[in-house]
N, C-alpha and C. Protein backbone atom coordinates (compact mmCIF):
# COMPACT_ATOMS: atom_id res chain seq x y z
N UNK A 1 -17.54 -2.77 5.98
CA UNK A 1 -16.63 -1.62 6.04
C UNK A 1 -16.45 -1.05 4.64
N UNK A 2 -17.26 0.22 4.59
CA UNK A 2 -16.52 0.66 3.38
C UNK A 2 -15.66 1.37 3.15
N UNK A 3 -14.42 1.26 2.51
CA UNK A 3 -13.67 2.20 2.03
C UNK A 3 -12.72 1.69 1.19
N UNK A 4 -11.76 2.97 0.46
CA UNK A 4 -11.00 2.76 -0.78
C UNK A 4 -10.53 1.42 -0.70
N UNK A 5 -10.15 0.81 -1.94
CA UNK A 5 -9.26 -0.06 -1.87
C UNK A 5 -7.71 0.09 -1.72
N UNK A 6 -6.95 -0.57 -1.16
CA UNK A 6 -5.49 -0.07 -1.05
C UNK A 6 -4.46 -0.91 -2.30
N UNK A 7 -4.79 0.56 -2.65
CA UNK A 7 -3.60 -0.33 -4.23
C UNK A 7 -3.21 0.97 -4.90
N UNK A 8 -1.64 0.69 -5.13
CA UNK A 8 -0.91 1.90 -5.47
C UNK A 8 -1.41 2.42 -6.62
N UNK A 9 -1.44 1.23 -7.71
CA UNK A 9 -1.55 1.57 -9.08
C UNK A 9 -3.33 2.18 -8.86
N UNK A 10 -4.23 2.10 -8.28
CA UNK A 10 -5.45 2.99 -8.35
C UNK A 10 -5.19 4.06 -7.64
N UNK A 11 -4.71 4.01 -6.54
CA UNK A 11 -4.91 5.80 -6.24
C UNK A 11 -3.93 6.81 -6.60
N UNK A 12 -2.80 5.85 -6.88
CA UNK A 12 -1.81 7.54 -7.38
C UNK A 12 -1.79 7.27 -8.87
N UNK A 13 -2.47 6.29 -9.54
CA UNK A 13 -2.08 7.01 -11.31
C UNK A 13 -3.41 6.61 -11.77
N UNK A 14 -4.59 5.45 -11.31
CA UNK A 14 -5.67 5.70 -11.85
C UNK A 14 -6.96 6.59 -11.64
N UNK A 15 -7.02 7.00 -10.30
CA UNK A 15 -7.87 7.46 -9.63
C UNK A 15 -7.74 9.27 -9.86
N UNK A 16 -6.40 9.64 -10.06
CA UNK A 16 -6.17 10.93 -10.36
C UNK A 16 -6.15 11.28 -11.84
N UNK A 17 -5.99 10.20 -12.33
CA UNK A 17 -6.26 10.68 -14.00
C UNK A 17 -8.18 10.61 -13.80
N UNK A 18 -9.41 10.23 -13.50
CA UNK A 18 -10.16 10.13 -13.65
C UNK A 18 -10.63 11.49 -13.08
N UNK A 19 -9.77 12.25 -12.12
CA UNK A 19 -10.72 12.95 -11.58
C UNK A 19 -10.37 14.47 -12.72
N UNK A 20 -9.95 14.26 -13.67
CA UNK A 20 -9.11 14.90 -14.33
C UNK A 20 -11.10 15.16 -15.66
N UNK A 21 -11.51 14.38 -15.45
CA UNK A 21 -12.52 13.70 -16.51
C UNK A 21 -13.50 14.92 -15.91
N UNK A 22 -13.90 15.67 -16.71
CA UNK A 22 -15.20 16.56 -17.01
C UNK A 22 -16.09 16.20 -17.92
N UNK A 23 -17.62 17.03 -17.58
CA UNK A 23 -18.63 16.47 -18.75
C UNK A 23 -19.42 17.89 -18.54
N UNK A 24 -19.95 18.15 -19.68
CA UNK A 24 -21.30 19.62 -19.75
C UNK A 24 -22.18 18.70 -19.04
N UNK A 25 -22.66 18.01 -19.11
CA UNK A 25 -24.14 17.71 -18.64
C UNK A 25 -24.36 17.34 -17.32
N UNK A 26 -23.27 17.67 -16.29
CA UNK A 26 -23.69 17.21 -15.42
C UNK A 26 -23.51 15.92 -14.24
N UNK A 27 -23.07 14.95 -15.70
CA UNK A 27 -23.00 13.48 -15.10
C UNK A 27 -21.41 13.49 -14.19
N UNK A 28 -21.50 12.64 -13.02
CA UNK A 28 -20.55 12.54 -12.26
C UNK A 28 -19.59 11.18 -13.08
N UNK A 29 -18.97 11.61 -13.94
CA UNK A 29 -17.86 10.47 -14.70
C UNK A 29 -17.15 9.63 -13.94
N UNK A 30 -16.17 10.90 -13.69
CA UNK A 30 -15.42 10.18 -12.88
C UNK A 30 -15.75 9.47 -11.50
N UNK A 31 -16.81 9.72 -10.46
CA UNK A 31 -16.86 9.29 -9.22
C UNK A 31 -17.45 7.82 -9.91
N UNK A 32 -18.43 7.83 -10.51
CA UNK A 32 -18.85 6.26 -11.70
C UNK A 32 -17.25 5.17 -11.95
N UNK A 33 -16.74 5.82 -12.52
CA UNK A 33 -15.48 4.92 -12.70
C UNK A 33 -14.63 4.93 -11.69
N UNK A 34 -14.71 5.55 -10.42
CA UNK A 34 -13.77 5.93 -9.40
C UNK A 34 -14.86 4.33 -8.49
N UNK A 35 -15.62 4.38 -8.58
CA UNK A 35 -16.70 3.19 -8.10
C UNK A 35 -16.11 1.82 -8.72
N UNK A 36 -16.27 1.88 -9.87
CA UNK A 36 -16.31 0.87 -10.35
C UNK A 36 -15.12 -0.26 -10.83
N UNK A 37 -13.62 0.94 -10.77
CA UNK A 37 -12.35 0.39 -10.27
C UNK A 37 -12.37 -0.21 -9.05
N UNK A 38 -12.77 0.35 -8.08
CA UNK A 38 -12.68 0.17 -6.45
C UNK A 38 -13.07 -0.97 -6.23
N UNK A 39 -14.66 -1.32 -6.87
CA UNK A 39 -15.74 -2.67 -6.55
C UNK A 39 -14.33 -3.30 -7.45
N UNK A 40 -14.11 -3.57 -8.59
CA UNK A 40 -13.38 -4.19 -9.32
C UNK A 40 -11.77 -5.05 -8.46
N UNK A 41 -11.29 -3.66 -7.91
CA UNK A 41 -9.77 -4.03 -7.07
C UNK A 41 -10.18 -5.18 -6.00
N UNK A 42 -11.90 -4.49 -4.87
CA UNK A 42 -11.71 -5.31 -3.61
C UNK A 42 -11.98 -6.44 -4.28
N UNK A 43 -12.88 -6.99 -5.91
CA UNK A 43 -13.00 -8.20 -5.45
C UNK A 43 -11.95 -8.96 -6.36
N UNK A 44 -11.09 -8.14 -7.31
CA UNK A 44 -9.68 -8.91 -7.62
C UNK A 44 -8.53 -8.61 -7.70
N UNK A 45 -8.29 -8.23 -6.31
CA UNK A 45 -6.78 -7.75 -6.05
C UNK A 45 -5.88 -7.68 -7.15
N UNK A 46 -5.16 -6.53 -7.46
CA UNK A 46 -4.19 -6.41 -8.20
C UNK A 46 -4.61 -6.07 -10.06
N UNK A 47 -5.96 -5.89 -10.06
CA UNK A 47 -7.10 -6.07 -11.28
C UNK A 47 -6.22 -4.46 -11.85
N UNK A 48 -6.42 -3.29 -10.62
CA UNK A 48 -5.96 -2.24 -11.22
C UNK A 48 -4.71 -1.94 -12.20
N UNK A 49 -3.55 -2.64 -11.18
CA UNK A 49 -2.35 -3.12 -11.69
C UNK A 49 -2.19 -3.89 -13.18
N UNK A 50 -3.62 -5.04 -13.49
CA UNK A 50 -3.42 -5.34 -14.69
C UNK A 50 -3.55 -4.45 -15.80
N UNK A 51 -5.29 -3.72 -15.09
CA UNK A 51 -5.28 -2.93 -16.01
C UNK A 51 -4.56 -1.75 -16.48
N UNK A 52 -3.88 -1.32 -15.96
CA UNK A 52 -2.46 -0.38 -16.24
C UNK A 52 -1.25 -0.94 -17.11
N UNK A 53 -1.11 -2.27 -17.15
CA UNK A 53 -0.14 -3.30 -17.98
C UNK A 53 -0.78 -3.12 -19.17
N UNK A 54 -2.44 -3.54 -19.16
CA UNK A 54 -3.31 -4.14 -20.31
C UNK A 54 -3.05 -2.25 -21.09
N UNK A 55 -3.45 -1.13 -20.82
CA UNK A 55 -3.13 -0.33 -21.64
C UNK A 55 -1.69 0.15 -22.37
N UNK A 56 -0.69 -0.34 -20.98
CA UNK A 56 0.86 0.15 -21.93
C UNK A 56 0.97 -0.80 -23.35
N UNK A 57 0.76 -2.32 -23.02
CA UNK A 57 0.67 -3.27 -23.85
C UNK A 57 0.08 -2.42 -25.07
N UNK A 58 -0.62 -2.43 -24.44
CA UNK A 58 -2.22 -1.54 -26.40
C UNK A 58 -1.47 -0.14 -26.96
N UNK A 59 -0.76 0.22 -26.40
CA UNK A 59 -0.12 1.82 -26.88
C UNK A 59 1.46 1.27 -26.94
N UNK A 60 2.00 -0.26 -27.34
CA UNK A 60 3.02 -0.39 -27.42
C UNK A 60 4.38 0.46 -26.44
N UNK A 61 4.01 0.94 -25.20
CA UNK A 61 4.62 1.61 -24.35
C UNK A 61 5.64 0.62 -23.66
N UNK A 62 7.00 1.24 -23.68
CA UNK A 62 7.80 0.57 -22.88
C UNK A 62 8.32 0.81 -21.27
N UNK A 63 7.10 0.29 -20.56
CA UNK A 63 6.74 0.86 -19.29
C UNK A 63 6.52 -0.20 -18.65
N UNK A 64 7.68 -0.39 -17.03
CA UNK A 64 7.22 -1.81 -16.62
C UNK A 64 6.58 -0.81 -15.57
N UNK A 65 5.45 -1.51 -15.35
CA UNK A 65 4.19 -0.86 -14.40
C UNK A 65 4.96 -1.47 -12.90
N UNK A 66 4.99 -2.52 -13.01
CA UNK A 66 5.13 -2.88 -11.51
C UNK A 66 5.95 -2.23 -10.77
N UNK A 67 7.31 -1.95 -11.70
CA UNK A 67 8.46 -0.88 -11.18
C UNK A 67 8.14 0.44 -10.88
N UNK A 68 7.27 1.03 -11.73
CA UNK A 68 6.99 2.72 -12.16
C UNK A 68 6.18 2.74 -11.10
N UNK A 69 4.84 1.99 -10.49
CA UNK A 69 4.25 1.92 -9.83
C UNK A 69 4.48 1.80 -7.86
N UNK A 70 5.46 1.68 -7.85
CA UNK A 70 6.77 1.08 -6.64
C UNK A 70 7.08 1.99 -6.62
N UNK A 71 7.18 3.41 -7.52
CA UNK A 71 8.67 3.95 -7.02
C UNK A 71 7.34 5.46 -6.22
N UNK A 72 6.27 5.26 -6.48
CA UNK A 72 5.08 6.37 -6.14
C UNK A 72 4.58 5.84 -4.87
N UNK A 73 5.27 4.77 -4.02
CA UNK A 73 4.90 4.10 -2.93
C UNK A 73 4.62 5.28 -1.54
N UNK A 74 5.55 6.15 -1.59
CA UNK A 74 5.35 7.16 -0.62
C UNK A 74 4.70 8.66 -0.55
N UNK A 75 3.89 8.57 -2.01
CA UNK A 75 3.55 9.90 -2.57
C UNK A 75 1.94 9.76 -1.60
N UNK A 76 1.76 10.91 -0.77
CA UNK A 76 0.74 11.12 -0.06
C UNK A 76 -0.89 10.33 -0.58
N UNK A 77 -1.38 10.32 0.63
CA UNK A 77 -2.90 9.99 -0.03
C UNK A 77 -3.71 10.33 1.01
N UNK A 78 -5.17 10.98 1.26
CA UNK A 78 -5.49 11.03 2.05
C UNK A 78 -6.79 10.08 2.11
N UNK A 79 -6.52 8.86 1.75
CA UNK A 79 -7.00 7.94 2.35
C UNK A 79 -6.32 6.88 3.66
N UNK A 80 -4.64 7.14 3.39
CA UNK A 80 -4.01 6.93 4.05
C UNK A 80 -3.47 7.51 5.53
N UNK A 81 -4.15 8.55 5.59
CA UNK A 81 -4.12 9.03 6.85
C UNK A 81 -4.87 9.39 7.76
N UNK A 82 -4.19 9.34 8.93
CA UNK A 82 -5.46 9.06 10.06
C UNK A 82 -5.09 10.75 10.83
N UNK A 83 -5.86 11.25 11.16
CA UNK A 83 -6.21 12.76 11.40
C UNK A 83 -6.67 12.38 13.09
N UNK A 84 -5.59 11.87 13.97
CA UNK A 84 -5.82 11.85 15.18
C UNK A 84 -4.30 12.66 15.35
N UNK A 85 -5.24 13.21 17.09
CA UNK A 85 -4.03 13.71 17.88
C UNK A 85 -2.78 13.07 18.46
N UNK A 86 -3.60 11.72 18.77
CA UNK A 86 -2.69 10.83 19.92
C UNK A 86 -1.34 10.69 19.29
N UNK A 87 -0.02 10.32 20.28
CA UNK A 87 0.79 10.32 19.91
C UNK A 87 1.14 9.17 18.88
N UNK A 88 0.49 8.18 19.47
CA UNK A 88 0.76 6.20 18.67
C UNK A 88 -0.28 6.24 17.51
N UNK A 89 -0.79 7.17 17.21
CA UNK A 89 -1.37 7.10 15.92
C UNK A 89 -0.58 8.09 15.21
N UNK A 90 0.42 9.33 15.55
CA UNK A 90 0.96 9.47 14.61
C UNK A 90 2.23 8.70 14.30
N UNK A 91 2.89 7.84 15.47
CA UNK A 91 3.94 7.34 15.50
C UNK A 91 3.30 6.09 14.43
N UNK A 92 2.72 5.77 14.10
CA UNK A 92 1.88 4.74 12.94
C UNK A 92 2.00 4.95 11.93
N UNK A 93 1.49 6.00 11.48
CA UNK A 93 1.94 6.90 10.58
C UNK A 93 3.16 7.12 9.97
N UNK A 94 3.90 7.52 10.91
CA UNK A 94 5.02 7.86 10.38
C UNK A 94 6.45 6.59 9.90
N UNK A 95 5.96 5.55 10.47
CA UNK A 95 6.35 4.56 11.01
C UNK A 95 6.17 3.68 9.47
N UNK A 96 4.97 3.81 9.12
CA UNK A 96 4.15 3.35 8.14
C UNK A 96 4.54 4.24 6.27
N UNK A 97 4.95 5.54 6.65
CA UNK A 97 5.44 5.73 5.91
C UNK A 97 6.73 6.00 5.45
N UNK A 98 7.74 5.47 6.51
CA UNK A 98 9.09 5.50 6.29
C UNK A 98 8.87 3.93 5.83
N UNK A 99 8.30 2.68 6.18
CA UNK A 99 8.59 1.72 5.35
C UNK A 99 8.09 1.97 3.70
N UNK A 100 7.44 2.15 3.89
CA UNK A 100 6.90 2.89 2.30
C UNK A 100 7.69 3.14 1.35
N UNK A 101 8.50 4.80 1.69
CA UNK A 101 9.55 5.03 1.08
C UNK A 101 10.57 4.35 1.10
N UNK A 102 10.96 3.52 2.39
CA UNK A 102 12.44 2.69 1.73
C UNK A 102 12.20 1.54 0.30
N UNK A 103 10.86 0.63 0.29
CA UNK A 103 10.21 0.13 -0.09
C UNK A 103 10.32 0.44 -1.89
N UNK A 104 9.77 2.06 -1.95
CA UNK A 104 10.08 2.94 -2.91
C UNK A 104 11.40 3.13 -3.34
N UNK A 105 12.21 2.79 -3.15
CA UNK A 105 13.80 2.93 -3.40
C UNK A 105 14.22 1.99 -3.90
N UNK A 106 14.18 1.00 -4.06
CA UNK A 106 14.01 -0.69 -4.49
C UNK A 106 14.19 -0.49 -5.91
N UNK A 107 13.53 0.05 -6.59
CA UNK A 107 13.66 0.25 -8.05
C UNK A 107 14.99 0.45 -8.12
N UNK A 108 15.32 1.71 -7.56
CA UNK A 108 16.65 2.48 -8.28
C UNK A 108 17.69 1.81 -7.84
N UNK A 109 17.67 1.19 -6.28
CA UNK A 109 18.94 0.62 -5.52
C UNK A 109 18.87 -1.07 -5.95
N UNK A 110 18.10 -1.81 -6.66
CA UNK A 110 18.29 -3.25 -6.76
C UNK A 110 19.69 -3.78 -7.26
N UNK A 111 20.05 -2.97 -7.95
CA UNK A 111 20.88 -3.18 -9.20
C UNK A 111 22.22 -3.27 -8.71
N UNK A 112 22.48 -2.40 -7.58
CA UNK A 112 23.51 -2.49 -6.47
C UNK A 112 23.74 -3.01 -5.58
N UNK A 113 24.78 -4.21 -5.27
CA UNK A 113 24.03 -5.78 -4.67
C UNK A 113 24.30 -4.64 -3.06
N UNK A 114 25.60 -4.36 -2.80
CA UNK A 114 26.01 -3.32 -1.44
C UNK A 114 25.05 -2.53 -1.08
N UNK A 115 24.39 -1.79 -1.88
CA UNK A 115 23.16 -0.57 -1.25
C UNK A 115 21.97 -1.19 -1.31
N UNK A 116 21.24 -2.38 -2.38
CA UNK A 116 20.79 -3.30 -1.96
C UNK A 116 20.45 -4.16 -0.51
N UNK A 117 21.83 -4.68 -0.38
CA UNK A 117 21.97 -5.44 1.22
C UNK A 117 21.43 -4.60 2.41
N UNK A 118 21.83 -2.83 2.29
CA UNK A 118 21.55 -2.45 3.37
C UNK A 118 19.76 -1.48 3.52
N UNK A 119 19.21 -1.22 1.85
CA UNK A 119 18.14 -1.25 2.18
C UNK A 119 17.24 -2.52 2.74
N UNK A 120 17.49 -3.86 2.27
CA UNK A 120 16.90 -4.99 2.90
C UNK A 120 17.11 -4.80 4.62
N UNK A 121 17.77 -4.19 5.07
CA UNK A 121 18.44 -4.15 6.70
C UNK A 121 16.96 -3.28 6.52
N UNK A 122 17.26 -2.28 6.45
CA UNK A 122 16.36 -0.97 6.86
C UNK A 122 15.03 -1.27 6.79
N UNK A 123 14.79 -2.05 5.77
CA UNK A 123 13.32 -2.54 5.30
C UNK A 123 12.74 -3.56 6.65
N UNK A 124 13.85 -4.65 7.14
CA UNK A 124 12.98 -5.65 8.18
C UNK A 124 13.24 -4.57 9.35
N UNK A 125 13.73 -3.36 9.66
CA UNK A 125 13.95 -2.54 10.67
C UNK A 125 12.43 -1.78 10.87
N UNK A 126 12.23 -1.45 9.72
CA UNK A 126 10.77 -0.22 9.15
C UNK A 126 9.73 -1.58 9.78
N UNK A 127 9.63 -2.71 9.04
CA UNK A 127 9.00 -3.31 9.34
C UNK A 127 8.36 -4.03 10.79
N UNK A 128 9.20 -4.60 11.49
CA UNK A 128 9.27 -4.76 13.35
C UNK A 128 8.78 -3.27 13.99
N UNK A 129 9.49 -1.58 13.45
CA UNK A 129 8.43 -0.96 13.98
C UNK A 129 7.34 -0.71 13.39
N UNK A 130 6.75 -0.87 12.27
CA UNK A 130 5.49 -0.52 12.39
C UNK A 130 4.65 -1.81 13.21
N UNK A 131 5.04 -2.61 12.82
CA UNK A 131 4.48 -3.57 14.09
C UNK A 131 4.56 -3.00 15.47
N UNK A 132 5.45 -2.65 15.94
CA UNK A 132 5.79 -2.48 17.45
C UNK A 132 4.49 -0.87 17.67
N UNK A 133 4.19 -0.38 16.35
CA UNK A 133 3.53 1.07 16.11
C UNK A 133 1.68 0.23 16.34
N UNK A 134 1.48 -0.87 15.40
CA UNK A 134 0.31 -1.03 15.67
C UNK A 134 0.13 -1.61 17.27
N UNK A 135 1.10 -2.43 17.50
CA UNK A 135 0.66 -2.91 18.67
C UNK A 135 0.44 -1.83 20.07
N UNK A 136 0.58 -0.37 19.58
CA UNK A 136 1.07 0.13 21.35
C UNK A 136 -0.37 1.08 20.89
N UNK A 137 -0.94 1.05 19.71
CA UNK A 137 -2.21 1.96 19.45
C UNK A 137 -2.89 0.72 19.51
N UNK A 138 -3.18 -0.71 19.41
CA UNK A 138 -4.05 -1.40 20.25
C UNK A 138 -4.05 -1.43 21.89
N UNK A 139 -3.19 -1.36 22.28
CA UNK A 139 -2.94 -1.21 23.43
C UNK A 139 -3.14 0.13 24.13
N UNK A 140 -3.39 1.18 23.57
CA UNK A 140 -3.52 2.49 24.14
C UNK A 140 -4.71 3.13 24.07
N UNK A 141 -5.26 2.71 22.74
CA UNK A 141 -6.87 3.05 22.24
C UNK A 141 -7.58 1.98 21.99
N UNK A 142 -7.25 0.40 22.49
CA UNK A 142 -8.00 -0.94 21.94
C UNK A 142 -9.77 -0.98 22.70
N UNK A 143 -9.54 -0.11 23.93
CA UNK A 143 -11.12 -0.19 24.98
C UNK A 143 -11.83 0.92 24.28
N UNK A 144 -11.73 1.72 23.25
CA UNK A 144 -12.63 3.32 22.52
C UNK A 144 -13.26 2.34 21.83
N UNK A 145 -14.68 2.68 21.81
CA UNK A 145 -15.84 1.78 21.56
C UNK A 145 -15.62 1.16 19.78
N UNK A 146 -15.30 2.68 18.98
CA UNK A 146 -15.22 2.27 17.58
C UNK A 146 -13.81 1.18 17.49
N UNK A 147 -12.77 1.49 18.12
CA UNK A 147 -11.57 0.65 17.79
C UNK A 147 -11.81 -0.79 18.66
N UNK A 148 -12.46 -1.75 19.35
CA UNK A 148 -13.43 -2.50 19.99
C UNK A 148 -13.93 -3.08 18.76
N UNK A 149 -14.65 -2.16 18.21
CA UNK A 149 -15.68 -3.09 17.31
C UNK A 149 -14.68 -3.34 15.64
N UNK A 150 -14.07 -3.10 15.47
CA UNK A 150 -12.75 -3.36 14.50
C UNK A 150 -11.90 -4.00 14.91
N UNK A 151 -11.71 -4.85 15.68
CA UNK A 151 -10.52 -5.62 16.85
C UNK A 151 -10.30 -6.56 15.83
N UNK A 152 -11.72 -7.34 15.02
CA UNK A 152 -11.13 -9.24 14.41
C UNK A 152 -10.42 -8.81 13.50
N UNK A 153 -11.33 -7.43 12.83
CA UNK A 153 -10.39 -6.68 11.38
C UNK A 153 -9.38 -6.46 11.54
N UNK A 154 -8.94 -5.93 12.44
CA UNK A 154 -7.74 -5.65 12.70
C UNK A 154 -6.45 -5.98 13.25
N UNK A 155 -6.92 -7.32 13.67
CA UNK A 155 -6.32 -8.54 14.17
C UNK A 155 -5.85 -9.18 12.89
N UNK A 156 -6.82 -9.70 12.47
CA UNK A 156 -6.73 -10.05 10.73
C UNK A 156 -6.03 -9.44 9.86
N UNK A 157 -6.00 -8.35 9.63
CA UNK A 157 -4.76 -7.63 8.73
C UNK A 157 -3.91 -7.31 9.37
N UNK A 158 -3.45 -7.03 10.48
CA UNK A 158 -2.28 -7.23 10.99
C UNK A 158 -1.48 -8.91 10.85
N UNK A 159 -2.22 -10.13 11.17
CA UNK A 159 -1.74 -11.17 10.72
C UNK A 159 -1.45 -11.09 9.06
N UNK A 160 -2.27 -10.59 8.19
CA UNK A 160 -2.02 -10.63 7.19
C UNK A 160 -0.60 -9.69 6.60
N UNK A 161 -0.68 -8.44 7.24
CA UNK A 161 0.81 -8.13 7.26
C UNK A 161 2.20 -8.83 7.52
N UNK A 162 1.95 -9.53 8.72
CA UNK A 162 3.05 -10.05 8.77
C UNK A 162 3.34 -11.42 7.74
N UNK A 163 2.48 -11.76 7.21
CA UNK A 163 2.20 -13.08 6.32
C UNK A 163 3.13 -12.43 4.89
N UNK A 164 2.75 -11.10 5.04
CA UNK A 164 3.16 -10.35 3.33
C UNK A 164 4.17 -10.15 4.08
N UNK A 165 4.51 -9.90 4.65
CA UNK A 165 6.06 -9.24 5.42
C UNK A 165 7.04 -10.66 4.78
N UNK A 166 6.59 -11.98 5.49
CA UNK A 166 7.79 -12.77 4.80
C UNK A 166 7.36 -13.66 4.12
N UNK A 167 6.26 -13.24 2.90
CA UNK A 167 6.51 -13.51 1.96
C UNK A 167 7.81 -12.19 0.85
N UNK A 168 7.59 -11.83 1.20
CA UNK A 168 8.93 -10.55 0.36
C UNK A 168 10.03 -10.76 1.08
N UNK A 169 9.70 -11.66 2.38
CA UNK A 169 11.58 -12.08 2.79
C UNK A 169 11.88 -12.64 2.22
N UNK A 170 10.79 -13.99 1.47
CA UNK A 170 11.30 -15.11 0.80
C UNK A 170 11.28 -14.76 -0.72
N UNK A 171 10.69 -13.93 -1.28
CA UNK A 171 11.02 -13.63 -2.17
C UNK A 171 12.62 -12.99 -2.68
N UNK A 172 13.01 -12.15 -1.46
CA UNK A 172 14.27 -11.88 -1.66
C UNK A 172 15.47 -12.76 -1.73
N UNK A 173 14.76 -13.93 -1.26
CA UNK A 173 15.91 -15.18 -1.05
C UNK A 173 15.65 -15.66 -2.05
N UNK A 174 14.82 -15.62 -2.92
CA UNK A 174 14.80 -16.44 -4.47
C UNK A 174 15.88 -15.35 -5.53
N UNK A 175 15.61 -14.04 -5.13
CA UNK A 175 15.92 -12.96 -6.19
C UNK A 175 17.20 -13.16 -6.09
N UNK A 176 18.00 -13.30 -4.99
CA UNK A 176 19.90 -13.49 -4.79
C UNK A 176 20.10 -14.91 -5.68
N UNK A 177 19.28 -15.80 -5.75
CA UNK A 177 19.51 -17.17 -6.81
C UNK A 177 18.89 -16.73 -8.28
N UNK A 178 17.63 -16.28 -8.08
CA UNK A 178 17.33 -16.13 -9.74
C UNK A 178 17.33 -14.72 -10.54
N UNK A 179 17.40 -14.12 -9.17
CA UNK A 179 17.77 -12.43 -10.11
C UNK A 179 16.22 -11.87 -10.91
N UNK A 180 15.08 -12.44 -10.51
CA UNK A 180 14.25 -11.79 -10.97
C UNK A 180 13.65 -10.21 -9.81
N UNK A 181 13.86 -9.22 -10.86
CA UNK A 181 13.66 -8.32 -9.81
C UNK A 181 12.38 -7.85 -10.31
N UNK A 182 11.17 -8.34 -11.02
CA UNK A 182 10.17 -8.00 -11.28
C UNK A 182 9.69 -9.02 -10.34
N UNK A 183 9.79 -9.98 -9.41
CA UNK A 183 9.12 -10.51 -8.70
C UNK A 183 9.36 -9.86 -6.99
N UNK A 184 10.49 -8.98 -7.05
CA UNK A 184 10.75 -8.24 -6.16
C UNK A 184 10.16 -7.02 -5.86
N UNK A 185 9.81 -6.63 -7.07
CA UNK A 185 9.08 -5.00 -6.95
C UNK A 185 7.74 -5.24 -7.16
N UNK A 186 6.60 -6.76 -7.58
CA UNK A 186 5.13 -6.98 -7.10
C UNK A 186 5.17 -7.38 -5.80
N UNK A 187 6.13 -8.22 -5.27
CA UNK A 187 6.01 -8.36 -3.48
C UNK A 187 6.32 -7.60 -2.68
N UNK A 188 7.15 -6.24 -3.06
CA UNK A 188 7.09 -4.97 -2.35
C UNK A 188 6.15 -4.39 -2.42
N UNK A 189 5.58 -4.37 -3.66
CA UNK A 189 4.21 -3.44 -3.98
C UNK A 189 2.93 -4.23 -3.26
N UNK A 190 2.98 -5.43 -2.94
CA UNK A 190 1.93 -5.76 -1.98
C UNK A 190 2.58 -5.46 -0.30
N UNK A 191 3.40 -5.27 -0.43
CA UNK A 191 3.47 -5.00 1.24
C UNK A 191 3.40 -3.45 1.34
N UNK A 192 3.56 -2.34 0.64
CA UNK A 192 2.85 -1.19 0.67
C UNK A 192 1.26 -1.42 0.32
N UNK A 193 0.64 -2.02 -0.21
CA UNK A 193 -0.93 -2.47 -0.13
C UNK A 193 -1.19 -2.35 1.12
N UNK A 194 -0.55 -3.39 2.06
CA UNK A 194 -1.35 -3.96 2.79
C UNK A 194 -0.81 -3.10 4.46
N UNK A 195 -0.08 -2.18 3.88
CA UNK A 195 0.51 -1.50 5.05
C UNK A 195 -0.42 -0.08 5.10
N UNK A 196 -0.60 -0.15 4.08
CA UNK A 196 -1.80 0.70 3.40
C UNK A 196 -3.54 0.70 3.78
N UNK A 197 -3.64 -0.79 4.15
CA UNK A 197 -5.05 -1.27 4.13
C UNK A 197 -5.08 -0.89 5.70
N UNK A 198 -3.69 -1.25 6.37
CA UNK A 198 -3.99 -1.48 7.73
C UNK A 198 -4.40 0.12 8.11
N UNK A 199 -3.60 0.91 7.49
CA UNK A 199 -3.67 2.39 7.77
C UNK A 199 -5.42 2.59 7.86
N UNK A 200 -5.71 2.29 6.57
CA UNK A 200 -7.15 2.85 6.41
C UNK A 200 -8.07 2.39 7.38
N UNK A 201 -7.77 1.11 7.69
CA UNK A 201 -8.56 0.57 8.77
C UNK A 201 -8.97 1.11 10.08
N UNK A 202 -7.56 1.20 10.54
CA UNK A 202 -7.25 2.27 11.84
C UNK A 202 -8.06 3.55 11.75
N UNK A 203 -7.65 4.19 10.54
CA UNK A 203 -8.89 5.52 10.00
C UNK A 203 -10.02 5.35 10.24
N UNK A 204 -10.14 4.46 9.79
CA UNK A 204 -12.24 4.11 10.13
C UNK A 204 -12.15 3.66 11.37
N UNK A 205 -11.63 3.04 11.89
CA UNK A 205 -11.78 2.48 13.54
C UNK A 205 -11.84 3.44 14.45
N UNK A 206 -10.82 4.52 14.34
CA UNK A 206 -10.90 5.83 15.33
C UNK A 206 -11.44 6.88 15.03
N UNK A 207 -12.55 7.10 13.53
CA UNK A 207 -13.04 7.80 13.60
C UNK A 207 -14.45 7.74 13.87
N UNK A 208 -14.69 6.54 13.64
CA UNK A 208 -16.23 6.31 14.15
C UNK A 208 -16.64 6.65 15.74
């Protein structure tokens, strides 16, 4: 299966600065490095993310990536979307990107244990439906030949969602004892990954 990798820090701040990259002669720059991030992310998750640390570090920038990177969780992509009519693929969608944005809010609201408490509500709420969202588009489009032949994939990252789902429950239960909220905003930022991956998947499954 090919397609993008799902990682915040490459498509909304590395992937758009590259396409930014011109040359006289011809050569395709950026789609070269737009390649070679991508091969880089699928085979070490989170590689993009370093490398975005590894440059603030070198330009002495006082920029926590993991946060800055979290708060762009709901900013469009059109790798992320699936361009069907049916109703349970847009209810997926939409479903998929309201956890997103609450997700995205985390930065600004941590700090407030009260508005805190009740985005965590909203967050396992977003979460149960987009589940309840993938399960009724397996169930509605699971016999269409292309979504059939994506079933283990998609079986598989859906388990894997829910695996990232509570791991960031349990992370939140460490953060009320140790107060690290940089371990709060990389386990949010993998559950927009992977809410992300599932999206794309679905994309390629119903469009083939």
């Amino acid at each position: 299966m090919d397609y993008p990798a799902a990682s915040l820090s490459l498509q909304h701040v590395i992937l758009p600065f590259f396409e930014q990259l011109n040359t006289t002669d011809g050569r395709d720059v950026a789609g070269a490095l737009r390649d070679a991030f991508n091969m880089m992310e699928k085979k070490n998750t989170g590689a993009a993310q370093h490398f975005l640390s590894g440059v603030c570090q070198a330009e002495n920038a006082s920029i926590d990536v993991t946060k800055s990177v979290l708060s762009l969780a709901a900013q469009p992509c059109a790798d992320y979307t699936i361009n069907r009519p049916e109703k349970e693929f847009k209810v997926l969608c939409n479903r998929a990107l309201h956890l997103k944005t609450i997700l995205g809010r985390i930065p600004g609201e941590i700090s407030d244990r009260t508005v805190f408490l009740q985005t965590i509500k909203d967050i396992a709420g977003a979460i149960r439906d987009v589940l309840e969202a993938i399960n009724a588009v397996s169930k509605a489009h699971g016999q269409l030949p292309s979504m059939h032949k994506y079933k283990k994939a998609l079986d598989y990252e859906k388990k894997v969602f829910v695996k990232v789902s509570k791991g960031f429950s349990d992370t939140l239960k460490k953060f009320f004892r140790d107060s690290r909220a940089d371990d709060v905003f990389a386990s949010a930022t993998a559950l927009c990954n992977q809410s992300n991956t599932l999206l794309q998947l679905f994309k390629v499954a119903s469009q083939e």
